[in-house]
C-alpha atoms as a PDB file:
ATOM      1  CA  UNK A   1      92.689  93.680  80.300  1.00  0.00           C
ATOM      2  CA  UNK A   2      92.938  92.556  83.976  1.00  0.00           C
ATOM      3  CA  UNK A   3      91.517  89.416  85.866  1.00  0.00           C
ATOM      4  CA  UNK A   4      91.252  88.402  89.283  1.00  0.00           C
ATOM      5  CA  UNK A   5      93.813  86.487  90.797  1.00  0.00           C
ATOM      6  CA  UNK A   6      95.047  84.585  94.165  1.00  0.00           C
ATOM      7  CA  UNK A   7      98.951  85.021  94.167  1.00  0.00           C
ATOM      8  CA  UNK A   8     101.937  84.874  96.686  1.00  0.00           C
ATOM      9  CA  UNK A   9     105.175  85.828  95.656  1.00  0.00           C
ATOM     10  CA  UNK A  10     107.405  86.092  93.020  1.00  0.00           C
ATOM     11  CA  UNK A  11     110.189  87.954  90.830  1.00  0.00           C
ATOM     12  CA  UNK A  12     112.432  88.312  87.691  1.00  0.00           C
ATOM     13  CA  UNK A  13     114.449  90.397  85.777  1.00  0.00           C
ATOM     14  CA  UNK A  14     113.722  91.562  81.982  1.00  0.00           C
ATOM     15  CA  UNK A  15     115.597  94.134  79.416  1.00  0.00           C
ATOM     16  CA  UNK A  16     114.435  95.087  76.369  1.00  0.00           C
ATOM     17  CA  UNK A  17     113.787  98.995  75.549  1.00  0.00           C
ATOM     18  CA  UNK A  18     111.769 100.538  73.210  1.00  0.00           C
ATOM     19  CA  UNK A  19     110.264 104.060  72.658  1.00  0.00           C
ATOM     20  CA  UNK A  20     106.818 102.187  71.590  1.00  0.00           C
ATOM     21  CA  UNK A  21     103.698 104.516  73.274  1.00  0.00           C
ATOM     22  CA  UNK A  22     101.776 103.165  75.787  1.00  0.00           C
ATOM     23  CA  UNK A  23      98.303 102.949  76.056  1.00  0.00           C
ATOM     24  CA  UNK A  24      97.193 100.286  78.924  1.00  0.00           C
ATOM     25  CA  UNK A  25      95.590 101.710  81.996  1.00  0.00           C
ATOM     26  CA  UNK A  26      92.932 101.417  84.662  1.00  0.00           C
ATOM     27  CA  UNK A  27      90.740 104.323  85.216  1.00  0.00           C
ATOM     28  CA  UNK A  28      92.103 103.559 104.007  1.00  0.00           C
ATOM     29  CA  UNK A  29      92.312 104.585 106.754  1.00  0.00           C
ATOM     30  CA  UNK A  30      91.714 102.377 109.436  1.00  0.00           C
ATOM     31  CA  UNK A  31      89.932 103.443 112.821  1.00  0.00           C
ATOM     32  CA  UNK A  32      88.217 100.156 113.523  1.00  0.00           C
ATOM     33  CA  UNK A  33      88.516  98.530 116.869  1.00  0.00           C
ATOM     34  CA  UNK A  34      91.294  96.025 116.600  1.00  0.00           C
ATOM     35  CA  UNK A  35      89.245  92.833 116.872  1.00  0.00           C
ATOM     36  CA  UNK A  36      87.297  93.607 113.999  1.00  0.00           C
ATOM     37  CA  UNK A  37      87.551  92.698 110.346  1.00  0.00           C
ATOM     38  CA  UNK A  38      88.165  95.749 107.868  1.00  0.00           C
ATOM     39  CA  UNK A  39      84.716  94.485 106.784  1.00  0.00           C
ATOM     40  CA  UNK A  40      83.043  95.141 110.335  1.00  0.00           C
ATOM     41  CA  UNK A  41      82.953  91.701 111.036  1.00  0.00           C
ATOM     42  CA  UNK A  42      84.716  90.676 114.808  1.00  0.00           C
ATOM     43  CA  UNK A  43      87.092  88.117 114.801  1.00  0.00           C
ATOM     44  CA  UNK A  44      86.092  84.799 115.291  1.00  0.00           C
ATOM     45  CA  UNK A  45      89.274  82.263 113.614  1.00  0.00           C
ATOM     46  CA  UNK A  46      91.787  82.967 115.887  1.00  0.00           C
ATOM     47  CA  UNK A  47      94.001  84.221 112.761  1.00  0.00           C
ATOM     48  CA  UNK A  48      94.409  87.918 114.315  1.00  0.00           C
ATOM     49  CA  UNK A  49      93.401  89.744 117.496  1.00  0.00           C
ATOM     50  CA  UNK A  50      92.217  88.820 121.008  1.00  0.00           C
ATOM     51  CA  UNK A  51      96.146  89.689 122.380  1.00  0.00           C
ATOM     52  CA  UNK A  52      97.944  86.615 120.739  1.00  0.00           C
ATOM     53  CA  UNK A  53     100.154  87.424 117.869  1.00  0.00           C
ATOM     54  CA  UNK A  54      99.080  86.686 113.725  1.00  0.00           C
ATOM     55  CA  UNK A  55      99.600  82.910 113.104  1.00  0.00           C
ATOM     56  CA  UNK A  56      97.840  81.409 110.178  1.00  0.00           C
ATOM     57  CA  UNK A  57      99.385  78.116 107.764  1.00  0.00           C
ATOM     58  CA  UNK A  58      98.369  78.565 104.316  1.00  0.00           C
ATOM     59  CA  UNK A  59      98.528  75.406 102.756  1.00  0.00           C
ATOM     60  CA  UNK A  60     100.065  76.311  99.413  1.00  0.00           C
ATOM     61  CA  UNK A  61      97.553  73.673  96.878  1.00  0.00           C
ATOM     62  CA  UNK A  62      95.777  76.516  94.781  1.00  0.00           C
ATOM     63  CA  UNK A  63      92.536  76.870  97.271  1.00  0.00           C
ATOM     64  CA  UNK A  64      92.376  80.442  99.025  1.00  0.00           C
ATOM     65  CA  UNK A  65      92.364  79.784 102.640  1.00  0.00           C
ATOM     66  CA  UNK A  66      92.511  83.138 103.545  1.00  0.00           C
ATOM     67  CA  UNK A  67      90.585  85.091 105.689  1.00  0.00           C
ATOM     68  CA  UNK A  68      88.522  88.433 105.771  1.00  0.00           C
ATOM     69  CA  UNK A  69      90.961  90.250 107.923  1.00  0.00           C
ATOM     70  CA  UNK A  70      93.937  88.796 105.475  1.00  0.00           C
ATOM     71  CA  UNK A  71      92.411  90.541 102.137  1.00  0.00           C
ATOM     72  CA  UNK A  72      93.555  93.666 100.608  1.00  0.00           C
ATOM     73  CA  UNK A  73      92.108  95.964  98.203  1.00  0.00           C
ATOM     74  CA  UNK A  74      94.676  96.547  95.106  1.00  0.00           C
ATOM     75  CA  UNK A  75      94.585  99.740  92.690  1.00  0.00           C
ATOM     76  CA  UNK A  76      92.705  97.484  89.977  1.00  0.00           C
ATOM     77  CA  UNK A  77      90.095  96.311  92.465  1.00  0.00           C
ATOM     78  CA  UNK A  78      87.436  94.605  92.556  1.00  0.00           C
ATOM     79  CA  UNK A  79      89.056  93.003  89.867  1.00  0.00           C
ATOM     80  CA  UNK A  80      92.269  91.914  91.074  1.00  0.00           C
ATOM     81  CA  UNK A  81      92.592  91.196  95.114  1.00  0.00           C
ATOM     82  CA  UNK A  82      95.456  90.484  96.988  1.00  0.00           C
ATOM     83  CA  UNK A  83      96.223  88.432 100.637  1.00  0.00           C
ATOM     84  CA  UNK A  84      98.983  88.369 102.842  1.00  0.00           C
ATOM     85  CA  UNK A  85      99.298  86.405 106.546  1.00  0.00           C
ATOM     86  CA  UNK A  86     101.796  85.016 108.315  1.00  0.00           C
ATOM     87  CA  UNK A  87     103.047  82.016 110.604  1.00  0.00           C
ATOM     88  CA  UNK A  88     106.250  80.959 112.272  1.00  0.00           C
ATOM     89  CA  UNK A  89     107.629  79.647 109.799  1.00  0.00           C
ATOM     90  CA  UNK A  90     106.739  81.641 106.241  1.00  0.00           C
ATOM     91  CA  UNK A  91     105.054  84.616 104.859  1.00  0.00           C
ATOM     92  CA  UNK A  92     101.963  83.843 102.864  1.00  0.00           C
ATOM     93  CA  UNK A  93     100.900  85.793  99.939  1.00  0.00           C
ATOM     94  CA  UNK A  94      97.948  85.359  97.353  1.00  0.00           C
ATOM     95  CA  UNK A  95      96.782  87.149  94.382  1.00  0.00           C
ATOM     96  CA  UNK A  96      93.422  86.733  92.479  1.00  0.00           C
ATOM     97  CA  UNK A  97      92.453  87.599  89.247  1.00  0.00           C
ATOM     98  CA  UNK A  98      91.886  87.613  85.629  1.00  0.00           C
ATOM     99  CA  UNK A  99      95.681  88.028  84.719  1.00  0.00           C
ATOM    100  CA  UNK A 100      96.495  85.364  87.062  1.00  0.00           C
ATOM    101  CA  UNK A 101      95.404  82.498  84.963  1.00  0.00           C
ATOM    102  CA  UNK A 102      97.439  80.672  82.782  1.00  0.00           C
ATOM    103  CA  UNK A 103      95.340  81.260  79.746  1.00  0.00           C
ATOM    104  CA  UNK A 104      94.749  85.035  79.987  1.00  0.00           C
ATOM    105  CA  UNK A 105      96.213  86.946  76.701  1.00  0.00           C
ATOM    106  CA  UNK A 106      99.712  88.259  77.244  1.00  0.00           C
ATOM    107  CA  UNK A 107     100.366  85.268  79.911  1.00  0.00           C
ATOM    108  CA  UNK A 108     103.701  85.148  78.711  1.00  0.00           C
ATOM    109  CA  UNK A 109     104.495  88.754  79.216  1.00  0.00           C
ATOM    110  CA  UNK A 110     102.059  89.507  82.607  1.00  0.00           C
ATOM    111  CA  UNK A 111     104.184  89.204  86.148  1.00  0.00           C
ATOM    112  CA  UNK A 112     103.190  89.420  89.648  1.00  0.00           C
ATOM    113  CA  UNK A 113     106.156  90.688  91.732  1.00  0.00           C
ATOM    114  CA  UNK A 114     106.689  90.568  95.531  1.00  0.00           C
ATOM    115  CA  UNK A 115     109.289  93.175  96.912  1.00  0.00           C
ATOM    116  CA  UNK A 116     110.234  92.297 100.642  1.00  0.00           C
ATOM    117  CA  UNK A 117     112.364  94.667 103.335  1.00  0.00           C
ATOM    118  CA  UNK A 118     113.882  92.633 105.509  1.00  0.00           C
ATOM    119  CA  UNK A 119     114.242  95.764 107.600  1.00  0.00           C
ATOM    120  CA  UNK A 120     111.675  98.372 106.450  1.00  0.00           C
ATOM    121  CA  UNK A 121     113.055 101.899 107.766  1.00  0.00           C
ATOM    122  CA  UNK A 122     116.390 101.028 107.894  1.00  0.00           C
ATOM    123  CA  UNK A 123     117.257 102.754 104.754  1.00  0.00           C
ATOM    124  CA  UNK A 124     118.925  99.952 103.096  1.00  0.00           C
ATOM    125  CA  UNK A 125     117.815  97.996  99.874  1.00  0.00           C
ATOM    126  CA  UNK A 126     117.033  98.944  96.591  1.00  0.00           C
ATOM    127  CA  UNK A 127     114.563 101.922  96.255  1.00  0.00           C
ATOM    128  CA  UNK A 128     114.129 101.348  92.697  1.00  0.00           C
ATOM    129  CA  UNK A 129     112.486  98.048  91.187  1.00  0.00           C
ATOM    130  CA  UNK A 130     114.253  96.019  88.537  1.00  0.00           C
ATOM    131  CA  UNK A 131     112.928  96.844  84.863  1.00  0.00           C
ATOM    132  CA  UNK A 132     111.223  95.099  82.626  1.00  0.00           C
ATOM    133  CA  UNK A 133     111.443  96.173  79.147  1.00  0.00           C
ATOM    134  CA  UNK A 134     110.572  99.971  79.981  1.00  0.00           C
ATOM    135  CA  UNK A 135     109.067  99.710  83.110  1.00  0.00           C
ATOM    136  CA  UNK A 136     110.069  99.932  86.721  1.00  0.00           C
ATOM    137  CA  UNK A 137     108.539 101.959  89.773  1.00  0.00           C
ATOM    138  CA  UNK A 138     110.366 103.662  93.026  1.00  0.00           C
ATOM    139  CA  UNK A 139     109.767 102.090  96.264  1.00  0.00           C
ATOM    140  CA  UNK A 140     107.677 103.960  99.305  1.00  0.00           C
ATOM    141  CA  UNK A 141     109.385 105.949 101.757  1.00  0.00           C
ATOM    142  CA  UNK A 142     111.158 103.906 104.275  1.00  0.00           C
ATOM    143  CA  UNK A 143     111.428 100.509 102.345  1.00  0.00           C
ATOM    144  CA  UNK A 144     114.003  99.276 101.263  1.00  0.00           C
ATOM    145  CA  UNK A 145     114.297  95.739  99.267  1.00  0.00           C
ATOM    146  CA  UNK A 146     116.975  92.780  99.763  1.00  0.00           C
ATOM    147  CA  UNK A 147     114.356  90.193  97.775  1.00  0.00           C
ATOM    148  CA  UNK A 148     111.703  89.806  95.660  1.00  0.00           C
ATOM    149  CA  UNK A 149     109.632  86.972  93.974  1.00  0.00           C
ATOM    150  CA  UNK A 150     108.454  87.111  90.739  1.00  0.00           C
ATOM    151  CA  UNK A 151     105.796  84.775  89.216  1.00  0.00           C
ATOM    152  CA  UNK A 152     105.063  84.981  85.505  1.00  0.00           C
ATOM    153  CA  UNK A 153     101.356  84.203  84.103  1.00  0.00           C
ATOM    154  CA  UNK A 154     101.625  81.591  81.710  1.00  0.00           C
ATOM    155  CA  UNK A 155     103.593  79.357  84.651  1.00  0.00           C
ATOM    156  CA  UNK A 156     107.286  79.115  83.064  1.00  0.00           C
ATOM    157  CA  UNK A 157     109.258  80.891  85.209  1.00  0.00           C
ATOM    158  CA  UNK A 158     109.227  81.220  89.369  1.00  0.00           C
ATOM    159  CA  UNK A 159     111.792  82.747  91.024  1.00  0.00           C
ATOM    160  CA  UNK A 160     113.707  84.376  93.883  1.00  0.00           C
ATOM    161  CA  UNK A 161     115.773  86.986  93.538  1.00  0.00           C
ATOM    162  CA  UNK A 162     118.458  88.794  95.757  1.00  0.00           C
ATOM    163  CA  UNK A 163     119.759  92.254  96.157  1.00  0.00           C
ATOM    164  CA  UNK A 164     123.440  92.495  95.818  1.00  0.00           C
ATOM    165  CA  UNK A 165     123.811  96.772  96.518  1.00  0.00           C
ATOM    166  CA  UNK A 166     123.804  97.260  93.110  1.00  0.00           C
ATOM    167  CA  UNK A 167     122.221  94.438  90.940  1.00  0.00           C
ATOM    168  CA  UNK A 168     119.640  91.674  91.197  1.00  0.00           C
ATOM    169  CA  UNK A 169     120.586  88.046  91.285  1.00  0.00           C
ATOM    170  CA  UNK A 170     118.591  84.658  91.031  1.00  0.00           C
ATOM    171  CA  UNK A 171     118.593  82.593  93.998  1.00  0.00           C
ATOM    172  CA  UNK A 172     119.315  78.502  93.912  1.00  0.00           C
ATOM    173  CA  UNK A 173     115.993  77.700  95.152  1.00  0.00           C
ATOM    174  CA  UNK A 174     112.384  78.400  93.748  1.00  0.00           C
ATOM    175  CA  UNK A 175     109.929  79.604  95.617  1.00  0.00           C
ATOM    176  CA  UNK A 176     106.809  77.167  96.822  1.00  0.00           C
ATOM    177  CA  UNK A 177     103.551  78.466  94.881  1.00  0.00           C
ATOM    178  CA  UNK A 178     100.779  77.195  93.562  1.00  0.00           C
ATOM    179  CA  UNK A 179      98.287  78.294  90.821  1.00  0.00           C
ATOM    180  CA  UNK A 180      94.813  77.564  89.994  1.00  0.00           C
ATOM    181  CA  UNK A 181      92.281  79.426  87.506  1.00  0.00           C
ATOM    182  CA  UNK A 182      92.668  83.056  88.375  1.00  0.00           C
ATOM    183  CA  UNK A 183      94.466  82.624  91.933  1.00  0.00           C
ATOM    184  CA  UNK A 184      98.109  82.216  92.538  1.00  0.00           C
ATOM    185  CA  UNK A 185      99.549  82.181  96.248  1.00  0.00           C
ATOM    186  CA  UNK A 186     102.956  81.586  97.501  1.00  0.00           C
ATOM    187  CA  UNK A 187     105.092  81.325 100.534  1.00  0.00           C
ATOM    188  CA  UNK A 188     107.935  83.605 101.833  1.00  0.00           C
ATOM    189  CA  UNK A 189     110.533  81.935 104.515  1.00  0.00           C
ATOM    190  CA  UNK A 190     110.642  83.758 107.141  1.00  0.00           C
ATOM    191  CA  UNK A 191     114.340  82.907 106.977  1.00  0.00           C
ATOM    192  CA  UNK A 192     115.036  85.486 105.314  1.00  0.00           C
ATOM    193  CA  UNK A 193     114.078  88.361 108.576  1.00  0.00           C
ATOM    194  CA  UNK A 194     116.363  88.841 111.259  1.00  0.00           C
ATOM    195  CA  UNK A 195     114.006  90.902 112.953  1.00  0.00           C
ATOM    196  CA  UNK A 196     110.358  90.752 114.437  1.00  0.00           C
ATOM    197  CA  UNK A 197     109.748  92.941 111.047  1.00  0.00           C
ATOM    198  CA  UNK A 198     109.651  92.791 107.381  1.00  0.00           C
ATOM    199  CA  UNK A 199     108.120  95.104 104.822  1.00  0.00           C
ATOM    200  CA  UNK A 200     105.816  93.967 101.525  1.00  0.00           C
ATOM    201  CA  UNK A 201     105.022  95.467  98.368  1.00  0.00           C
ATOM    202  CA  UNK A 202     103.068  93.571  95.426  1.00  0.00           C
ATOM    203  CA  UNK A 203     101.951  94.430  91.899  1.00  0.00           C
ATOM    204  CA  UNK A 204     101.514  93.279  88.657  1.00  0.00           C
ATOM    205  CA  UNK A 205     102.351  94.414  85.248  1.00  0.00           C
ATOM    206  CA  UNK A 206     102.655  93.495  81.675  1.00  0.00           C
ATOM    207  CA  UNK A 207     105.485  94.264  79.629  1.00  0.00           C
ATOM    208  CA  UNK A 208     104.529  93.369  76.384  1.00  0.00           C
ATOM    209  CA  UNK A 209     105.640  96.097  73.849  1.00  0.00           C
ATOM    210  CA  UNK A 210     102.820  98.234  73.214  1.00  0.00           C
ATOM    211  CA  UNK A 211     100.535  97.421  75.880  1.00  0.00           C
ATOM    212  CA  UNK A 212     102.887  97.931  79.103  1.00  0.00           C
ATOM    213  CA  UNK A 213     101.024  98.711  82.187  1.00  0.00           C
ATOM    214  CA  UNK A 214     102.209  98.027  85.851  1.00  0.00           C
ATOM    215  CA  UNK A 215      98.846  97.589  87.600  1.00  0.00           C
ATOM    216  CA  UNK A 216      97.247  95.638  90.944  1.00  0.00           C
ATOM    217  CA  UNK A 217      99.413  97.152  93.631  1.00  0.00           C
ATOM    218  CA  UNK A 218      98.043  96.266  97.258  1.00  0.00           C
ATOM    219  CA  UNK A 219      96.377  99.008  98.922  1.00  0.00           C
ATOM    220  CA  UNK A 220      94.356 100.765  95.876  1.00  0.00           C
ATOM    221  CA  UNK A 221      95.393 104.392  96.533  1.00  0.00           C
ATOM    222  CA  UNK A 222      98.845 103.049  96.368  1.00  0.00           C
ATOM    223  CA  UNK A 223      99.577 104.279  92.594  1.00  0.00           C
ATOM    224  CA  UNK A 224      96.939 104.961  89.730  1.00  0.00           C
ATOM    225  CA  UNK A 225      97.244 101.919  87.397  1.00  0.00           C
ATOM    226  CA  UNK A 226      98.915 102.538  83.718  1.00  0.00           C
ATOM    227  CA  UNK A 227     102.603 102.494  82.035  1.00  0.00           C
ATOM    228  CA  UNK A 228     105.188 102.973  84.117  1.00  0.00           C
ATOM    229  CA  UNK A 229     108.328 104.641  82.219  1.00  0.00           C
ATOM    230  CA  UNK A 230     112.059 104.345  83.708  1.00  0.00           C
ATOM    231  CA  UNK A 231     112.431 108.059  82.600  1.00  0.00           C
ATOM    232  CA  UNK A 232     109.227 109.005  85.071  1.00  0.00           C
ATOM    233  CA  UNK A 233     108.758 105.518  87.279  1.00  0.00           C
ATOM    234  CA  UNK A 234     105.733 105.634  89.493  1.00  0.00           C
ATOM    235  CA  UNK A 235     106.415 105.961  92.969  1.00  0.00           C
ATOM    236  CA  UNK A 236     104.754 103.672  95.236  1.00  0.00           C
ATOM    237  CA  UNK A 237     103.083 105.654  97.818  1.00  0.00           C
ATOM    238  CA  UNK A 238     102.717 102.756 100.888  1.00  0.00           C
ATOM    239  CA  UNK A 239     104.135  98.976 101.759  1.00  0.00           C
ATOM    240  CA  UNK A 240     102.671  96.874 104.099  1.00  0.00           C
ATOM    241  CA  UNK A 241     104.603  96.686 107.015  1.00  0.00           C
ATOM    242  CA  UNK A 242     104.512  93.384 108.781  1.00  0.00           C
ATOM    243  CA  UNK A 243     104.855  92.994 113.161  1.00  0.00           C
ATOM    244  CA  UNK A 244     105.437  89.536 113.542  1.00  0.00           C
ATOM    245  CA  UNK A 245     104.680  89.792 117.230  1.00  0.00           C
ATOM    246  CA  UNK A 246     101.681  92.080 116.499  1.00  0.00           C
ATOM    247  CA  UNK A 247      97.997  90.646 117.248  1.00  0.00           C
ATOM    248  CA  UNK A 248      96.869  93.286 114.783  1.00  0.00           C
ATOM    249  CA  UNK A 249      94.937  91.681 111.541  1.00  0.00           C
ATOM    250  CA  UNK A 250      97.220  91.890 108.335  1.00  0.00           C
ATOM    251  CA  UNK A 251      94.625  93.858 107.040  1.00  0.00           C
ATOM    252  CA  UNK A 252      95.189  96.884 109.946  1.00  0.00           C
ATOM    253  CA  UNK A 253      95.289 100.729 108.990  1.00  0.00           C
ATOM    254  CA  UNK A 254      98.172 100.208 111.662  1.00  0.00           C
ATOM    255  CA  UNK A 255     100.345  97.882 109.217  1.00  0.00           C
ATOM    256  CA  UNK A 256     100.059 100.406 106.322  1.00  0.00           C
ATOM    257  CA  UNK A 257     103.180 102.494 105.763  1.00  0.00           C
ATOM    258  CA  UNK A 258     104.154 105.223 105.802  1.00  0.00           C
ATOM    259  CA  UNK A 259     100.625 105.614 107.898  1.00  0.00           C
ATOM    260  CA  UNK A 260      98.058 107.610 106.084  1.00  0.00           C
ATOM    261  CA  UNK A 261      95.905 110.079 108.006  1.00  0.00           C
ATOM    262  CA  UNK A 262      93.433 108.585 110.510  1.00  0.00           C
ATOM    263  CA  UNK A 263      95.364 104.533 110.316  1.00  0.00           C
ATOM    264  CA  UNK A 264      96.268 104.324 114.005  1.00  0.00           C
ATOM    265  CA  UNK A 265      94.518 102.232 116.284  1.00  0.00           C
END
């Protein structure tokens, strides 16, 4: 089953193999003007648009603060949505649904994951996610990723981990999240980018044996929700790329890479 969560970032590493079958599953362009909402809505909060770079503090406590032009469709909406926006001083990310809470079944075996490029199209960075038990999934053409977080369900374990150029390591500190009910949210440092760039990708799965699935990717065309085998890993199809000088919503066809047909602005 899924739920709706609110999450922002998170990561881990998990072994295990087994030849169990699998059986879990779920059955944009953008030519807006850019001072509107993907919803049609103009905007009005000063978190996007009107010629001043993307500058919004989430307050990590649990309550969404995000905003229209911040929310993403995932492949397991409207179930599961995800939100990402920025400041000077972090990357924000939030999840919501179902699989988010603390008491959803499997809580102990359900992650969300966020992969980050700290310079998408540079060709450098792992192209292949780490596995848990039998699942892992290839990254979208042109990322590339140093980090990611990982944040499990049931609220044990929160973590950073770093890209050595050939295996994944924890990092000292822990990531600042929060959770509440079905909505999790977390902040990136922006530390971590060189650049005036950085690339996301976000999803969920569940790797408990017998009902693996990797599932609520942001941007719902991005991969068709279900088990995702090391021998045939699903490749990710987009990433959101982030402009932190851009006054483009979060939400912009523009920021969606590699751009599908009819995205530019």
């Amino acid at each position: 089953m899924r739920y709706p969560i609110a999450f922002v970032l998170f990561v881990a590493a998990c072994g295990g193999d087994n030849n169990n079958p699998k059986l879990d599953g779920h059955a944009p362009t953008d030519s807006r003007p850019i001072d509107a909402h993907r919803d049609g809505t103009t905007l009005v909060d000063g978190s996007g648009g009107g010629g001043s770079a993307v500058s919004h503090t989430i307050a990590i406590d649990g309550t969404d603060d995000f905003t229209a032009g911040e929310t993403f469709a995932t492949t397991s909406s409207p179930t599961f949505s995800a939100y990402v926006t920025w400041d000077a001083v972090n990357i924000y990310i939030g999840y919501a649904g179902p699989d988010l809470a603390t008491t959803t079944s499997d809580a102990g075996t359900k992650w969300l994951f966020a992969y980050v490029d700290v310079d998408p199209g540079a060709a450098t960075g792992a192209t292949v996610s780490q596995r848990y038990n039998t699942q892992q999934i290839t990254m979208p053409a042109g990322f590339g990723a140093e980090h990611y977080f990982r944040f499990k369900s049931d609220g044990t374990l929160r973590s950073q981990e770093n890209y050595n150029g050939s295996d994944w390591a924890s990092d000292a500190t822990t990531p600042t999240s929060a959770n509440a009910g079905m909505y999790t949210e977390a902040a990136i440092p922006r530390a971590l980018f060189a650049g005036n760039t950085a690339g996301l990708v976000t999803y969920m799965i569940n790797e408990q044996d017998g009902a693996e699935s990797t599932f609520a990717g942001l941007y719902n065309d991005n991969f068709v929700d279900g088990y995702s085998d090391r021998t045939a890993p699903k490749a990710l199809l987009h990433y959101l790329r982030i402009d932190f000088t851009s006054h483009l919503d979060p939400d912009s066809g523009a920021n969606e890479e590699p751009s599908p047909i009819g995205a530019d602005i």
